[in-house]
PDB file of N, CA and C in Angstrom:
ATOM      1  N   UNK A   1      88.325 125.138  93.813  1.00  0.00           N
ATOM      2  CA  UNK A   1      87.993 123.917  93.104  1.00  0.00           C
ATOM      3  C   UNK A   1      88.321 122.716  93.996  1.00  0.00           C
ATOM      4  N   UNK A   2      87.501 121.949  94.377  1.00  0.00           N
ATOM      5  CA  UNK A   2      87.977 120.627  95.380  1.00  0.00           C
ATOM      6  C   UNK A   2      87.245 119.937  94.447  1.00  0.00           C
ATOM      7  N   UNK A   3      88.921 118.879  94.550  1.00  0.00           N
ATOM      8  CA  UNK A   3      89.044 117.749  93.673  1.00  0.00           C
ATOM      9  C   UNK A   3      88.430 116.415  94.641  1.00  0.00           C
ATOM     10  N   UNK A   4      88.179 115.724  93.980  1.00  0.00           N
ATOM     11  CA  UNK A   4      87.765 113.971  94.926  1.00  0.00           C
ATOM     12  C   UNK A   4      89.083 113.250  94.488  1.00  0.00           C
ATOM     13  N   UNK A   5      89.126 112.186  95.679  1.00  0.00           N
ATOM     14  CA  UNK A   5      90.363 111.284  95.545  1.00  0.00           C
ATOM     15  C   UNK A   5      90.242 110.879  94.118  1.00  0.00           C
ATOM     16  N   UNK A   6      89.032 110.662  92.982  1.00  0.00           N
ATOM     17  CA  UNK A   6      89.147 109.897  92.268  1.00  0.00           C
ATOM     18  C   UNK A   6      89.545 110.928  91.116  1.00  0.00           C
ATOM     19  N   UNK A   7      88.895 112.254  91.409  1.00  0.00           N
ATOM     20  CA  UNK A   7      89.804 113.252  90.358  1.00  0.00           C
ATOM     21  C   UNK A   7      91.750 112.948  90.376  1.00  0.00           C
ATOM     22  N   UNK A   8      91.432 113.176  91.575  1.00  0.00           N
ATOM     23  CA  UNK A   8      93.215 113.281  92.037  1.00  0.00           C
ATOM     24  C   UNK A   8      93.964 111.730  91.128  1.00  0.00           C
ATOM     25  N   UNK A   9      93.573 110.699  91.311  1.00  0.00           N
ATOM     26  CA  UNK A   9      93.921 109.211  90.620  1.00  0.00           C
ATOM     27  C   UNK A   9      93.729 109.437  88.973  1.00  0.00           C
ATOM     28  N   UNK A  10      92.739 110.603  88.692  1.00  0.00           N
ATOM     29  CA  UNK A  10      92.685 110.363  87.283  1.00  0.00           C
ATOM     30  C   UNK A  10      93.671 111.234  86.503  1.00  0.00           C
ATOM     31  N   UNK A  11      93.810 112.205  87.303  1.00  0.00           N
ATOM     32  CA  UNK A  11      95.061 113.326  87.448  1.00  0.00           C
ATOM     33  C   UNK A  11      96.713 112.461  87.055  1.00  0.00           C
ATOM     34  N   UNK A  12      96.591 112.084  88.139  1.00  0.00           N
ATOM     35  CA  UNK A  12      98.058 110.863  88.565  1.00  0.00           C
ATOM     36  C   UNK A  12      98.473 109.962  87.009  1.00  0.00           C
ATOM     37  N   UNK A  13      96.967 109.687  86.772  1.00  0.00           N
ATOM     38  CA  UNK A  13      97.175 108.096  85.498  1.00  0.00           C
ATOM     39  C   UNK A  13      97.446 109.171  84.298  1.00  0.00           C
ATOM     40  N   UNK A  14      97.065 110.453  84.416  1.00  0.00           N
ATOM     41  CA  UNK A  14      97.257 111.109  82.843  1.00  0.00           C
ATOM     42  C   UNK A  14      98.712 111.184  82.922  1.00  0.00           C
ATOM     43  N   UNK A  15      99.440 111.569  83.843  1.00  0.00           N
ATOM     44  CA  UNK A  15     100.568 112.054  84.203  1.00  0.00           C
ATOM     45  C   UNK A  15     101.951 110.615  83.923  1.00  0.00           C
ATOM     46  N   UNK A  16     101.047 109.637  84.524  1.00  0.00           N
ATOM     47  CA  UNK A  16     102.345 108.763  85.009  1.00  0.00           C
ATOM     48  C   UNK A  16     101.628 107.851  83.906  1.00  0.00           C
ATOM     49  N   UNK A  17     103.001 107.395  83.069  1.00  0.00           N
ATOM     50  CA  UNK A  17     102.477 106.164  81.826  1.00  0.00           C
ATOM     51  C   UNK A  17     102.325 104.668  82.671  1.00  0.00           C
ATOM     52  N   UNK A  18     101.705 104.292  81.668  1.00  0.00           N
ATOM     53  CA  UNK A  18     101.383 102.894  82.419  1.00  0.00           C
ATOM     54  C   UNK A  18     102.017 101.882  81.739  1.00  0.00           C
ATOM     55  N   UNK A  19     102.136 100.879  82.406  1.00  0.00           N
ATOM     56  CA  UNK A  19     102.593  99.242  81.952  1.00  0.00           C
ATOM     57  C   UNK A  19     101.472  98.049  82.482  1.00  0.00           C
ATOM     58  N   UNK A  20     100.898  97.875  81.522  1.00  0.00           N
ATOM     59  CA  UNK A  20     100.375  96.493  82.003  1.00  0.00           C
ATOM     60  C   UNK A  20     100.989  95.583  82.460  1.00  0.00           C
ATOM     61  N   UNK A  21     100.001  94.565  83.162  1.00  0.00           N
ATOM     62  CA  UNK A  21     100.744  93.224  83.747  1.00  0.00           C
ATOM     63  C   UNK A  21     100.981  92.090  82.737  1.00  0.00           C
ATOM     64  N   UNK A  22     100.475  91.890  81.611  1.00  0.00           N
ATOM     65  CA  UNK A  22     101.017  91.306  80.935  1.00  0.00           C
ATOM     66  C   UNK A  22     102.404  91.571  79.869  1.00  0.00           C
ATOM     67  N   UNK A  23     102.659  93.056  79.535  1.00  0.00           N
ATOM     68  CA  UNK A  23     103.764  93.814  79.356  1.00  0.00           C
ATOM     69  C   UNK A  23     105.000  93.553  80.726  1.00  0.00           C
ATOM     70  N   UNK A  24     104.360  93.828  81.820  1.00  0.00           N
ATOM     71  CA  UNK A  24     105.360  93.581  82.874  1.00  0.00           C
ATOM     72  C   UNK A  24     105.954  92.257  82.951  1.00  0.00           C
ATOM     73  N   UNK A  25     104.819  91.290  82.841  1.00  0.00           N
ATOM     74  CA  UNK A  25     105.889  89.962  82.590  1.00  0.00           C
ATOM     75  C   UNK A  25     106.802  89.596  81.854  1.00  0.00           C
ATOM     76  N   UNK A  26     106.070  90.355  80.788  1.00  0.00           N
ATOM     77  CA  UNK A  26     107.476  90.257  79.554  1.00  0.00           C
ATOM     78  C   UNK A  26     108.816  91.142  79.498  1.00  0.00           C
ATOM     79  N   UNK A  27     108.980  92.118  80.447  1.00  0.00           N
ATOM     80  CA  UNK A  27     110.115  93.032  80.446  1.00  0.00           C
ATOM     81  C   UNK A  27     110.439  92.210  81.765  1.00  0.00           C
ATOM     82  N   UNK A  28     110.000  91.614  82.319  1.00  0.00           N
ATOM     83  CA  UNK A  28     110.720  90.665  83.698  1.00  0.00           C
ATOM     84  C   UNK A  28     111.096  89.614  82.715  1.00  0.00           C
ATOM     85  N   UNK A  29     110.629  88.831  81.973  1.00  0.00           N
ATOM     86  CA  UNK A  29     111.136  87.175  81.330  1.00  0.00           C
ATOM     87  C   UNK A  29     112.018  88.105  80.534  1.00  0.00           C
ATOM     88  N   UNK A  30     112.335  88.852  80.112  1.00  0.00           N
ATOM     89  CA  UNK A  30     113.515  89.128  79.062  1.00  0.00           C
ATOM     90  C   UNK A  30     114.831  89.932  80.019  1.00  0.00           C
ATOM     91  N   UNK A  31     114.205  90.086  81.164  1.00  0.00           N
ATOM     92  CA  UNK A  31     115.456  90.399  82.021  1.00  0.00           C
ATOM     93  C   UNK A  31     116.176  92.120  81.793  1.00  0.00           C
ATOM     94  N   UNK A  32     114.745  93.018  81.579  1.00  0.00           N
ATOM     95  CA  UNK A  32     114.611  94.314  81.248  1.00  0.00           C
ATOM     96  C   UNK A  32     115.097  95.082  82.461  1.00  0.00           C
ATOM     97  N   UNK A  33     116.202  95.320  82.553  1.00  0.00           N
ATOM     98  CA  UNK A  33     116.356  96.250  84.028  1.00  0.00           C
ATOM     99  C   UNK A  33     115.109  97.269  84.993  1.00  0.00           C
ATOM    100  N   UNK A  34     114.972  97.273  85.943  1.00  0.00           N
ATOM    101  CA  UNK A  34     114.056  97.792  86.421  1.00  0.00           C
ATOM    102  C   UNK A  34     113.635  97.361  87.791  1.00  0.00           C
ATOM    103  N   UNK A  35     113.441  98.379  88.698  1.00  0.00           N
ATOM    104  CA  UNK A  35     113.060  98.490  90.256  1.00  0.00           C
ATOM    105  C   UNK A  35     111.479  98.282  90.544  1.00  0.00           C
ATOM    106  N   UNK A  36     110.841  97.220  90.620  1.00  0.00           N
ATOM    107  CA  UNK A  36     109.408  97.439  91.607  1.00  0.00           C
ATOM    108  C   UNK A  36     109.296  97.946  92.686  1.00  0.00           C
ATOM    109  N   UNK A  37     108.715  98.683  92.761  1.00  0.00           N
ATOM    110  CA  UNK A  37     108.155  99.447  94.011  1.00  0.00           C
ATOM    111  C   UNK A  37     106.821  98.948  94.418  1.00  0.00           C
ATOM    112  N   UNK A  38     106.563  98.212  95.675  1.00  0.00           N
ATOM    113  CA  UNK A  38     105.249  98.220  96.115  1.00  0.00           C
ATOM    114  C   UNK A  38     104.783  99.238  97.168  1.00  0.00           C
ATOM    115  N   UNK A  39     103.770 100.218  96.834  1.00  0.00           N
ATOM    116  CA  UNK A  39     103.519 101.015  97.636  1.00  0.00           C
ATOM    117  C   UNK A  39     102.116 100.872  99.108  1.00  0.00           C
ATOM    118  N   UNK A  40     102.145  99.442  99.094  1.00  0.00           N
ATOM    119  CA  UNK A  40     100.768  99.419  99.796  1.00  0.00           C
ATOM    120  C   UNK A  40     101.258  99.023 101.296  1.00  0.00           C
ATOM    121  N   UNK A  41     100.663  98.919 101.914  1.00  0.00           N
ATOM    122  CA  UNK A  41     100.981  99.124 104.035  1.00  0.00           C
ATOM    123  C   UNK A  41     101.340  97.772 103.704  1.00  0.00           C
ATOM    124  N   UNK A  42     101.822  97.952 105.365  1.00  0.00           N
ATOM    125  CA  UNK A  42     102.795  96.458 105.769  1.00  0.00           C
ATOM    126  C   UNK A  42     102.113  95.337 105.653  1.00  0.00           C
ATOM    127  N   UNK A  43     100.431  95.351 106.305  1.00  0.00           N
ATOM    128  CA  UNK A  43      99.796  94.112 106.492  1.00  0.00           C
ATOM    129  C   UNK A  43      99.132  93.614 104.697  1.00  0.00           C
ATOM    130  N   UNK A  44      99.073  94.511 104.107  1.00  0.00           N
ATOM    131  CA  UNK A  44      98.649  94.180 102.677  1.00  0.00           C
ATOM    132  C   UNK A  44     100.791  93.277 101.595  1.00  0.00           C
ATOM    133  N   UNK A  45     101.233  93.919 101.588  1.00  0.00           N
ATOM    134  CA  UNK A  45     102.869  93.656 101.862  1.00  0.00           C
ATOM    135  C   UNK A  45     102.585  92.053 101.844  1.00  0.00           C
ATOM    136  N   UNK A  46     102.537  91.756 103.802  1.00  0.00           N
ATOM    137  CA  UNK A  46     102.517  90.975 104.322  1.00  0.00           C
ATOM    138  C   UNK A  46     101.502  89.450 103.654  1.00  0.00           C
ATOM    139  N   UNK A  47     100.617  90.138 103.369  1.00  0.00           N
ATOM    140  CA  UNK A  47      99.699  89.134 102.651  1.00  0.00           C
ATOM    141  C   UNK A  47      99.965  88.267 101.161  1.00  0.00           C
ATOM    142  N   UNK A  48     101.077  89.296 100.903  1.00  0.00           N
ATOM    143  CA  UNK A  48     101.618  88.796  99.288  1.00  0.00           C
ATOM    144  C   UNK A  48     101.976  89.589  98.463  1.00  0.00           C
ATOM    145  N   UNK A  49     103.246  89.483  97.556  1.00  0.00           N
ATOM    146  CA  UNK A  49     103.449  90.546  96.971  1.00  0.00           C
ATOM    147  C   UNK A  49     104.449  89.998  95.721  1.00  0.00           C
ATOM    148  N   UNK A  50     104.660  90.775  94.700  1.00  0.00           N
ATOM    149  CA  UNK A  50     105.205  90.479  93.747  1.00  0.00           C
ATOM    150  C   UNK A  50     107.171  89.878  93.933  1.00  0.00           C
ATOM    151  N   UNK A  51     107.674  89.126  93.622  1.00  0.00           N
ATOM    152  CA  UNK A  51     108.651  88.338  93.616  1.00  0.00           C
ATOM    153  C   UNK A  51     109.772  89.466  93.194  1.00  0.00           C
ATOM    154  N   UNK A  52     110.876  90.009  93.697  1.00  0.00           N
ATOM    155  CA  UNK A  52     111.683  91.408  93.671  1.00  0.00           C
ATOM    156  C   UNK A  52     111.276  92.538  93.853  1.00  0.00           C
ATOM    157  N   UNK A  53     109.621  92.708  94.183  1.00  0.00           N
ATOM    158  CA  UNK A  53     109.787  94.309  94.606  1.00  0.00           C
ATOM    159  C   UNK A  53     110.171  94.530  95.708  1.00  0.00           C
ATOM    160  N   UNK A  54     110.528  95.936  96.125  1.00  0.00           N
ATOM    161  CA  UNK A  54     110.643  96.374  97.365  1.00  0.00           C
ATOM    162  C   UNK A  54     109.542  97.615  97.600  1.00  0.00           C
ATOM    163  N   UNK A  55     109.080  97.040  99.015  1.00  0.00           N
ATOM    164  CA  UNK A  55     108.630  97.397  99.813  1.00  0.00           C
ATOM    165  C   UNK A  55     108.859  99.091 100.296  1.00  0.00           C
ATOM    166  N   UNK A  56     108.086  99.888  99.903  1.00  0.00           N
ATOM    167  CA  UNK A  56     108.356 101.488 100.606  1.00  0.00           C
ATOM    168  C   UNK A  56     106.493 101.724 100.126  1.00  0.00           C
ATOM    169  N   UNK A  57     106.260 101.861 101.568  1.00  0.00           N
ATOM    170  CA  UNK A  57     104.378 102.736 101.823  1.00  0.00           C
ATOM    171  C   UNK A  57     104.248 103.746 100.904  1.00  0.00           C
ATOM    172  N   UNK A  58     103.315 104.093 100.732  1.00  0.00           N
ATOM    173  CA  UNK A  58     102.779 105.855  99.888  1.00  0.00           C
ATOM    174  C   UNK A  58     103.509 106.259 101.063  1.00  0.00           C
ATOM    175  N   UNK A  59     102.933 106.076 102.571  1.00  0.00           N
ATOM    176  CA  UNK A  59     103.404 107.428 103.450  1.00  0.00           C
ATOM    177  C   UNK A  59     105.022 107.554 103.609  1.00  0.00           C
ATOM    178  N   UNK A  60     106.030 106.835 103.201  1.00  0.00           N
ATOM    179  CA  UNK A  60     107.025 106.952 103.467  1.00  0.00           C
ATOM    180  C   UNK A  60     107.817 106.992 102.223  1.00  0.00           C
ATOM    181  N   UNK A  61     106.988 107.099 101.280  1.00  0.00           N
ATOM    182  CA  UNK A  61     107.947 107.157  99.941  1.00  0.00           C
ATOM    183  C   UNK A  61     108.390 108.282  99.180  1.00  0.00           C
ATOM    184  N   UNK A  62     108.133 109.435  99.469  1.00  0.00           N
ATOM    185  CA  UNK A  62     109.831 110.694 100.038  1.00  0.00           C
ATOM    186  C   UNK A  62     110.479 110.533 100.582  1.00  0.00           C
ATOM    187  N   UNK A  63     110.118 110.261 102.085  1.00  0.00           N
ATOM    188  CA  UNK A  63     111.178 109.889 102.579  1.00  0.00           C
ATOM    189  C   UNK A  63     112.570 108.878 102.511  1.00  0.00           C
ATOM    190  N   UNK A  64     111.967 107.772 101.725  1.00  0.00           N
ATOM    191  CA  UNK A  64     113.186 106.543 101.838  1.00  0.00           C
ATOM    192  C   UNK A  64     113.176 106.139  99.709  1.00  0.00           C
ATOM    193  N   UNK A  65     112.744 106.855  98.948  1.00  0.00           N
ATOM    194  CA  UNK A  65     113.090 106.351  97.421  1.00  0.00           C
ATOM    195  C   UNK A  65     114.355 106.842  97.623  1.00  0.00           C
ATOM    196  N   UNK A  66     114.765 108.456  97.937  1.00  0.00           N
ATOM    197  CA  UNK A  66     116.123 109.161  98.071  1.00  0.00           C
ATOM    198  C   UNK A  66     117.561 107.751  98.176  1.00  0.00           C
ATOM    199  N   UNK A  67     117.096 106.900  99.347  1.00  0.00           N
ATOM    200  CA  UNK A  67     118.195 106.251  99.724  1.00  0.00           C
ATOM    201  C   UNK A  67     118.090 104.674  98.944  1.00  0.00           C
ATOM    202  N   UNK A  68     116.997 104.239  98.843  1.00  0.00           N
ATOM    203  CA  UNK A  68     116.667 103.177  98.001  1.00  0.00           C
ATOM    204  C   UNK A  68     117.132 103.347  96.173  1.00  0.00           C
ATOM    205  N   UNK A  69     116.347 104.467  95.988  1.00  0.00           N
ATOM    206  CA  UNK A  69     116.881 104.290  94.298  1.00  0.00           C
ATOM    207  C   UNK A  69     118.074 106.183  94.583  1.00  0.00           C
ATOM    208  N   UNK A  70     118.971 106.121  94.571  1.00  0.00           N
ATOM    209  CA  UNK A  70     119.695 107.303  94.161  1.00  0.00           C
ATOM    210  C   UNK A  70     119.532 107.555  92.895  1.00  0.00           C
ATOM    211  N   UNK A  71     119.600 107.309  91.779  1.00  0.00           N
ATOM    212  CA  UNK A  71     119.854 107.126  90.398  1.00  0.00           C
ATOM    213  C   UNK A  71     118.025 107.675  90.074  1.00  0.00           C
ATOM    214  N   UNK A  72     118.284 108.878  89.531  1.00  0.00           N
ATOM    215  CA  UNK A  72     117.082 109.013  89.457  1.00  0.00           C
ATOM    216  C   UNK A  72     116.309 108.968  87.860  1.00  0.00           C
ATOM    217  N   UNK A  73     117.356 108.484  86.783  1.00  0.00           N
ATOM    218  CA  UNK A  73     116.762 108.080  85.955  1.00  0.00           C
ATOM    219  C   UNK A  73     116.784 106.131  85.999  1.00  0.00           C
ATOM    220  N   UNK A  74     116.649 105.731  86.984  1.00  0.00           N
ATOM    221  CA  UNK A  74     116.418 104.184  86.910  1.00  0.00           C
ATOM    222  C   UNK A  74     114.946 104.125  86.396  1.00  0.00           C
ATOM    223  N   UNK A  75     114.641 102.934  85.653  1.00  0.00           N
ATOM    224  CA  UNK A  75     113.573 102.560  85.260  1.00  0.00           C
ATOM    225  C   UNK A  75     112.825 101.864  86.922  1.00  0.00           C
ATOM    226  N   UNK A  76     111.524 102.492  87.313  1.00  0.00           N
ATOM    227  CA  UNK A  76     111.399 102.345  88.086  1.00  0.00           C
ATOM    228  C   UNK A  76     109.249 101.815  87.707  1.00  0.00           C
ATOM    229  N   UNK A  77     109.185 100.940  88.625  1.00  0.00           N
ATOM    230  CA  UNK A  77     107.155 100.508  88.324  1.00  0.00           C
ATOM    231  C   UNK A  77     106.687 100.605  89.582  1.00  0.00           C
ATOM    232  N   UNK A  78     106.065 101.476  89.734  1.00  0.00           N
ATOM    233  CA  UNK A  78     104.963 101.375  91.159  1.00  0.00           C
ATOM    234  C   UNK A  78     104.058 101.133  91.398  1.00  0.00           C
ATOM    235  N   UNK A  79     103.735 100.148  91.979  1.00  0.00           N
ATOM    236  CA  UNK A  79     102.963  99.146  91.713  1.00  0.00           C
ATOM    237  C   UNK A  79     101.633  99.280  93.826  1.00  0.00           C
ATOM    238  N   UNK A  80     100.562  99.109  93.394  1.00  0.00           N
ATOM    239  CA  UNK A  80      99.967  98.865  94.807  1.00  0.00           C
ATOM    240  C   UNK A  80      98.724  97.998  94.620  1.00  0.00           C
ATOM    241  N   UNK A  81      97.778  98.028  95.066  1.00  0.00           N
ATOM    242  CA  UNK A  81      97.150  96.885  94.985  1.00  0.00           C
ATOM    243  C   UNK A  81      95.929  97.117  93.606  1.00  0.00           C
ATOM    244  N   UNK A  82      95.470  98.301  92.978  1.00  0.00           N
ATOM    245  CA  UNK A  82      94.873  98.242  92.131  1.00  0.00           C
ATOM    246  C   UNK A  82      95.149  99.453  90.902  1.00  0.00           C
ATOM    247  N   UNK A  83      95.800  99.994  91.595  1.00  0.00           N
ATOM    248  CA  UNK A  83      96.593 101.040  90.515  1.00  0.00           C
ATOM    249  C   UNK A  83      96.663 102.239  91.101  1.00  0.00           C
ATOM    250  N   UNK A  84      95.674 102.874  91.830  1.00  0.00           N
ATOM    251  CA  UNK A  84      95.405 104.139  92.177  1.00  0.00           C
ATOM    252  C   UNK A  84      96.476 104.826  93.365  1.00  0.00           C
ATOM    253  N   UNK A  85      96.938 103.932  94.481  1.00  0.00           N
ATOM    254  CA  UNK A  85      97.765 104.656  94.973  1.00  0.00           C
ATOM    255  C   UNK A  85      99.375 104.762  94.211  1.00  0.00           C
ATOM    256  N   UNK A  86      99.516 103.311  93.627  1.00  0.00           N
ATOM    257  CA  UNK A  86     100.346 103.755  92.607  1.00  0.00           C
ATOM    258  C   UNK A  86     101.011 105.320  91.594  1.00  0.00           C
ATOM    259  N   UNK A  87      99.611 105.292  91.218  1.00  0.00           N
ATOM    260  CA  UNK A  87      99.826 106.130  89.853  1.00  0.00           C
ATOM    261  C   UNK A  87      99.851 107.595  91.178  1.00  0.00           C
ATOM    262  N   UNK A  88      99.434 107.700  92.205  1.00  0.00           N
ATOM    263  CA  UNK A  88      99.915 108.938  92.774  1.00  0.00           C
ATOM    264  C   UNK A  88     101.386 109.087  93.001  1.00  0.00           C
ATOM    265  N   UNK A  89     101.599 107.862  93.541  1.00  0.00           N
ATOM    266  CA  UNK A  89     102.858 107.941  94.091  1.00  0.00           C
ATOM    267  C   UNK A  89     104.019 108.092  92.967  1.00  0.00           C
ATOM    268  N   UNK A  90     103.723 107.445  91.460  1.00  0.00           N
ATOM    269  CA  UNK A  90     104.657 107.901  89.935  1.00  0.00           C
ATOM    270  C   UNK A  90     104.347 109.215  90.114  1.00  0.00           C
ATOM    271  N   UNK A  91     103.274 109.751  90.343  1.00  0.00           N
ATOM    272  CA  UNK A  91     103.329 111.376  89.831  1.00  0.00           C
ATOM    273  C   UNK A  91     104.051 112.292  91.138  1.00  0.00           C
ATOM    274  N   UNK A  92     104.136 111.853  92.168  1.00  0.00           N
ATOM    275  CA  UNK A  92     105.488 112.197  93.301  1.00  0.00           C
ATOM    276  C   UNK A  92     106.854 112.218  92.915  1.00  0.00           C
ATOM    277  N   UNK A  93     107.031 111.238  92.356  1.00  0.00           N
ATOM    278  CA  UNK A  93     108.724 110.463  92.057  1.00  0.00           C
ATOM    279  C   UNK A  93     108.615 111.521  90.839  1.00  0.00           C
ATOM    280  N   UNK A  94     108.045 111.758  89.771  1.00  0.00           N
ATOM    281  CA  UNK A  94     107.999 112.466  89.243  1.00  0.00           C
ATOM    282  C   UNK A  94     108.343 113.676  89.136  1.00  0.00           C
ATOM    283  N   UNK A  95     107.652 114.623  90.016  1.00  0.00           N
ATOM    284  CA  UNK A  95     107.595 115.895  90.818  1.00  0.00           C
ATOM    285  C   UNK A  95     109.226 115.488  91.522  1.00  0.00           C
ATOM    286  N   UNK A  96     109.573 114.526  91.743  1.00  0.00           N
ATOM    287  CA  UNK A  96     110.871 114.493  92.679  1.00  0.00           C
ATOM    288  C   UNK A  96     112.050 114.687  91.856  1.00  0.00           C
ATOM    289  N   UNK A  97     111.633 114.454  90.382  1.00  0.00           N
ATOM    290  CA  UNK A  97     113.016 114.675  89.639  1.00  0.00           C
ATOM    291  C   UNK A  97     113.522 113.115  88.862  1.00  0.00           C
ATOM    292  N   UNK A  98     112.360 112.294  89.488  1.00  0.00           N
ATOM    293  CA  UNK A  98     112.466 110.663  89.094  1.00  0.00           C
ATOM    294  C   UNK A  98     112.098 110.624  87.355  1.00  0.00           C
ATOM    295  N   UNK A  99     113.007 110.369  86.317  1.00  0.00           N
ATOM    296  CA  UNK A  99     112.339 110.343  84.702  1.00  0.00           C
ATOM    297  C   UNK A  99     111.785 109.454  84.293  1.00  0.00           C
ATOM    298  N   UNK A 100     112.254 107.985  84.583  1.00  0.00           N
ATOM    299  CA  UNK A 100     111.531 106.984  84.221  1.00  0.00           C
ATOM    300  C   UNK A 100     110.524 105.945  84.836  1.00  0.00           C
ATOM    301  N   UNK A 101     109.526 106.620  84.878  1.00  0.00           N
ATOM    302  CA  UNK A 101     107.740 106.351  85.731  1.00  0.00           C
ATOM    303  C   UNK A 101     107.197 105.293  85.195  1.00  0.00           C
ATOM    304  N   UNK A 102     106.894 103.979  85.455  1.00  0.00           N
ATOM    305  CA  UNK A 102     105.568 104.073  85.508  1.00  0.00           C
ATOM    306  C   UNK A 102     104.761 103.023  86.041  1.00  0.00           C
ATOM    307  N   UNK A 103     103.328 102.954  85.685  1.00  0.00           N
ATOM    308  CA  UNK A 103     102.494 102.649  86.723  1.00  0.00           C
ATOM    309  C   UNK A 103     101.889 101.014  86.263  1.00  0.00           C
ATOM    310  N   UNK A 104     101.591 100.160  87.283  1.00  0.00           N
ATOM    311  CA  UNK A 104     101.698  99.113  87.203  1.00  0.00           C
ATOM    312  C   UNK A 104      99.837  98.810  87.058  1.00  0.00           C
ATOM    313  N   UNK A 105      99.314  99.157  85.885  1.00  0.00           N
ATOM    314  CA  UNK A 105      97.984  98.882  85.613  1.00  0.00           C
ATOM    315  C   UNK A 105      97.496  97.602  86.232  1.00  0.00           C
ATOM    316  N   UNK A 106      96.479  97.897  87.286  1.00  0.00           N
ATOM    317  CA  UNK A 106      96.035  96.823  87.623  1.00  0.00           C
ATOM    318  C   UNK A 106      96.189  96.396  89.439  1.00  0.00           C
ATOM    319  N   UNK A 107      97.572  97.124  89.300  1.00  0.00           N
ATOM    320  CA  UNK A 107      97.906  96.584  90.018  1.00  0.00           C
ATOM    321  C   UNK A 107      98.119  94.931  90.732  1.00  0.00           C
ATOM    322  N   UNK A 108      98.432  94.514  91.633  1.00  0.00           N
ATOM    323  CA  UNK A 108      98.976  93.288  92.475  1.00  0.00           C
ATOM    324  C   UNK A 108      97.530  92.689  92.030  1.00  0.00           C
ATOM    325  N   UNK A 109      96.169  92.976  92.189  1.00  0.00           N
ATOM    326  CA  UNK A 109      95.467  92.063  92.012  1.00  0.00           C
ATOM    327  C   UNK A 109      95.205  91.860  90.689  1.00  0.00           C
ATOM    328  N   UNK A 110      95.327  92.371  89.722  1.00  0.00           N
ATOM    329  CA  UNK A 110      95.288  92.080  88.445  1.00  0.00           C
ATOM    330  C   UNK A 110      96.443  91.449  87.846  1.00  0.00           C
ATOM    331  N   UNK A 111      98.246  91.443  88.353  1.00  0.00           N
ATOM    332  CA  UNK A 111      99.209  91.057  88.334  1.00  0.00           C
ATOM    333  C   UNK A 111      98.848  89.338  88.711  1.00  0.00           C
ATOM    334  N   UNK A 112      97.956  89.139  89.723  1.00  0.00           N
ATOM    335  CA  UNK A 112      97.982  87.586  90.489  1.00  0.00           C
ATOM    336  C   UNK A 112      96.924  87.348  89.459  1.00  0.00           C
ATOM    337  N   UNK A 113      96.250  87.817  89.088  1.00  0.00           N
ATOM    338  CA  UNK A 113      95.470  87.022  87.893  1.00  0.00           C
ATOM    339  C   UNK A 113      96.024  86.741  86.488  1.00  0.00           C
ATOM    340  N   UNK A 114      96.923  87.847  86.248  1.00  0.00           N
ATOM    341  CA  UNK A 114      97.448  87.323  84.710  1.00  0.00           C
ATOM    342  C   UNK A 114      98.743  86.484  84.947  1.00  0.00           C
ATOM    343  N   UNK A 115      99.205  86.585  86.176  1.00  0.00           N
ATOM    344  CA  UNK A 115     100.354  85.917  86.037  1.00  0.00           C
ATOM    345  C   UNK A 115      99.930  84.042  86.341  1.00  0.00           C
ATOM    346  N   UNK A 116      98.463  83.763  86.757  1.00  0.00           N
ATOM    347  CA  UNK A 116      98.104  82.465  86.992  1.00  0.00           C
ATOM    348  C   UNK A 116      97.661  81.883  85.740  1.00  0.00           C
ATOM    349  N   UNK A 117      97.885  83.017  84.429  1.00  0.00           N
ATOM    350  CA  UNK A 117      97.359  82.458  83.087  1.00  0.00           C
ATOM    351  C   UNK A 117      98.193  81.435  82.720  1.00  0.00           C
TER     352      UNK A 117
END
């Protein structure tokens, strides 16, 4: 059975719950504990990115969540530029033993639009 990247993303979003960006603002203005994760490359990063996340690639994010979040039930949002590498990377952290997932609908470009409302 060969899946397409977009099977694989639709796979990911059943798996990993989502949070909208207008939900996300409101668990940020009420001061809701919780880690952003941006998962997109350096030069996208570089171009702009949400105000407290940190920075860890899809390709390096086994490798370095371990030392970044230890605590593996932290409330954690992974967030990339439109949702899709996101919601793979929740269903990793997932698979890693990570409990509290989830995925930042929309992603960064849908985030810069509701947050200019």
């Amino acid at each position: 059975m060969d899946l397409s990247a977009q099977d694989l993303v639709a796979e990911a979003k059943r798996e990993v719950p989502a949070i909208s960006c207008t939900d996300y603002l409101a668990l940020r203005a009420k001061g809701e504990p919780h880690t952003l994760i941006d998962v997109r490359e350096q030069d996208e990063w570089g171009a702009g990115h949400i105000e407290g996340a940190i920075h860890i690639p899809r390709g390096l994010l086994e490798f370095k969540i371990p030392e970044s979040i230890p605590d593996k039930q932290t409330p954690i949002i992974v967030q990339c530029a439109t949702g899709g590498r996101s919601a793979l990377c929740g269903q990793t952290l997932l698979k890693m033993g990570y409990t509290n997932i989830r995925n930042l609908e929309g992603g960064y470009t849908e985030y810069r639009t509701v947050s200019q409302r």
